[in-house]
Protein backbone atom coordinates (compact mmCIF):
# COMPACT_ATOMS: atom_id res chain seq x y z
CA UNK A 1 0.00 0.00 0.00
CA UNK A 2 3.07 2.25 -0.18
CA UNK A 3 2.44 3.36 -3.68
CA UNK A 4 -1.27 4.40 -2.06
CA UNK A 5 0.61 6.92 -0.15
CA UNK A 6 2.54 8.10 -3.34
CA UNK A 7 -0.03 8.62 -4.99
CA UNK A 8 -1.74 10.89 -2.00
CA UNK A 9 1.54 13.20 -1.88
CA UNK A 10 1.42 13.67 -5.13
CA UNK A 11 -2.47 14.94 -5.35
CA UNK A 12 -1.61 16.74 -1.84
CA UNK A 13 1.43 18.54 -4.12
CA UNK A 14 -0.60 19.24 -7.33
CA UNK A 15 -3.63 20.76 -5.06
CA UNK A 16 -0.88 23.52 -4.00
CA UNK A 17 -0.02 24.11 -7.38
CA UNK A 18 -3.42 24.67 -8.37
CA UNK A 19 -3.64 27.36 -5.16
CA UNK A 20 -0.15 28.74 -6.63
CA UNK A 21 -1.39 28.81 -9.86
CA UNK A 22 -4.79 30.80 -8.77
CA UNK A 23 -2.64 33.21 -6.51
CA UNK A 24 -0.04 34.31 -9.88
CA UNK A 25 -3.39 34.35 -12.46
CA UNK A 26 -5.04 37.00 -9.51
CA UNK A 27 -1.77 39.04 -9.00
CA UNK A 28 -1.39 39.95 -12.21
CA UNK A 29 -5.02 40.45 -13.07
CA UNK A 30 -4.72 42.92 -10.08
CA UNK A 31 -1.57 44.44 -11.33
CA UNK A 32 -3.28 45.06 -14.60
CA UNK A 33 -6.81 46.25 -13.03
CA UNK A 34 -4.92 48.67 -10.71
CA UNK A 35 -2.50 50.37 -13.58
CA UNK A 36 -5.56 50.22 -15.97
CA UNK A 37 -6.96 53.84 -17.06
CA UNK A 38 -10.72 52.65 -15.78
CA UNK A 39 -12.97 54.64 -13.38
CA UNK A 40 -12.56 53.29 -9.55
CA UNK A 41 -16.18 51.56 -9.60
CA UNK A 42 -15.06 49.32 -12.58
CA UNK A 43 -11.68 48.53 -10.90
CA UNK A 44 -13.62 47.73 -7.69
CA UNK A 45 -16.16 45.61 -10.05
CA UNK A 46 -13.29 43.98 -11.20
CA UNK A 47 -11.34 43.61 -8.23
CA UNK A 48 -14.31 41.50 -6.74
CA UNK A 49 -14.22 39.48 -10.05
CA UNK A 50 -10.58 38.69 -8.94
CA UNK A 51 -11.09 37.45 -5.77
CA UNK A 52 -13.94 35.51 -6.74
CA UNK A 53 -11.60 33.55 -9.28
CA UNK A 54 -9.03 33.38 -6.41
CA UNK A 55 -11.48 32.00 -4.06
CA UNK A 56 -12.56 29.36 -6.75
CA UNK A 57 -9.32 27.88 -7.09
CA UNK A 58 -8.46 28.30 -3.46
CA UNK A 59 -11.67 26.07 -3.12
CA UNK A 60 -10.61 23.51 -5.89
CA UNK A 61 -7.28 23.07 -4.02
CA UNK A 62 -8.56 22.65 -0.79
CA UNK A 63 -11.33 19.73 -2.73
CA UNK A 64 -8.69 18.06 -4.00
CA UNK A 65 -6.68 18.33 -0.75
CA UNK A 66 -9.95 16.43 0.97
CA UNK A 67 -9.22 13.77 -1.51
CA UNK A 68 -5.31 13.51 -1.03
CA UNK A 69 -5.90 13.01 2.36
CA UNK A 70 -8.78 10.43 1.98
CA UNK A 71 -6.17 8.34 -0.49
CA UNK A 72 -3.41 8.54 2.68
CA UNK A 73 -5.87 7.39 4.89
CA UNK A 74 -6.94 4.18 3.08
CA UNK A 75 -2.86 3.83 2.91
CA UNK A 76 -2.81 3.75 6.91
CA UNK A 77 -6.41 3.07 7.91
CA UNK A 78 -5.34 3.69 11.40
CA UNK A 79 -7.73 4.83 14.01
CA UNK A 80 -5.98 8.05 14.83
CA UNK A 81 -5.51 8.56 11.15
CA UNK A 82 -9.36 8.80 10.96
CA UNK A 83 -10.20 10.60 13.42
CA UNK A 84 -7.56 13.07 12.06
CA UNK A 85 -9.07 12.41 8.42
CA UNK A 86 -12.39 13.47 9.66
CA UNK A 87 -11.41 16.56 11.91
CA UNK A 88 -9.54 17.57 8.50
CA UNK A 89 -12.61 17.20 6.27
CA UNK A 90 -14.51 18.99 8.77
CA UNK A 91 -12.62 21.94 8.97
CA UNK A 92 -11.76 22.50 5.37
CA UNK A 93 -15.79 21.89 4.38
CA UNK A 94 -16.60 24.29 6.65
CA UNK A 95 -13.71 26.88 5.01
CA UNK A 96 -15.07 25.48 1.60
CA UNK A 97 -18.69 26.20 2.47
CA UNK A 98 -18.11 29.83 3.66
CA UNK A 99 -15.33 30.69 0.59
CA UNK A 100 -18.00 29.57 -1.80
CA UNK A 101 -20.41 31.60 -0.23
CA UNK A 102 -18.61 34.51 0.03
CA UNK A 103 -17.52 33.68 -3.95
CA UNK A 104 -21.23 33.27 -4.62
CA UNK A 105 -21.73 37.03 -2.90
CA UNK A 106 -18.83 38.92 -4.80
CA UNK A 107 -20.10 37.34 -8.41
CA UNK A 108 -23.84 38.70 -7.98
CA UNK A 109 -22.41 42.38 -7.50
């Protein structure tokens, strides 16, 4: 089962790439919003459109995170391991819930 646990580093290390990847696409959408020759309501109309395509792949990383750790857990079904597992998935559903929320709110303005 060695390979199981691999395979879980591996999705844990492509779900910070895709937070990486989100965080450089944002900056320089900002850079460019913020040097741009608009009025300051369409930079803060875009500026909200920013951070709700940072929050969205914030949220994708953290999802696929979830699953990284579900893989390592099957590796090393170990008690402690699950109760871990499950105080993990807790916490990051609950950060999921209230980041797509909050994504939800900044895309209807």
């Amino acid at each position: 089962m060695e390979y199981v646990r691999y395979i879980g580093n591996f999705i844990s290390f492509f779900s910070g790439l895709i937070i990486i990847w989100g965080v450089i696409i944002s900056a320089f959408q900002f850079i460019k919003n913020e040097f741009s020759k608009n009025s300051d309501n369409e930079k803060a109309m875009k500026r909200g459109y920013i951070r709700a395509s940072l929050g969205s792949y914030i949220l994708l990383g953290l999802e696929v995170l979830i699953a990284a750790d579900i893989i390592d857990t099957i590796a090393h079904p170990e008690l402690n391991e699950i109760i871990i597992l499950i105080v993990i998935v807790f916490i990051r559903t609950f950060i999921s819930y209230f980041l797509q929320k909050e994504i939800k709110e900044a895309s209807s303005h």
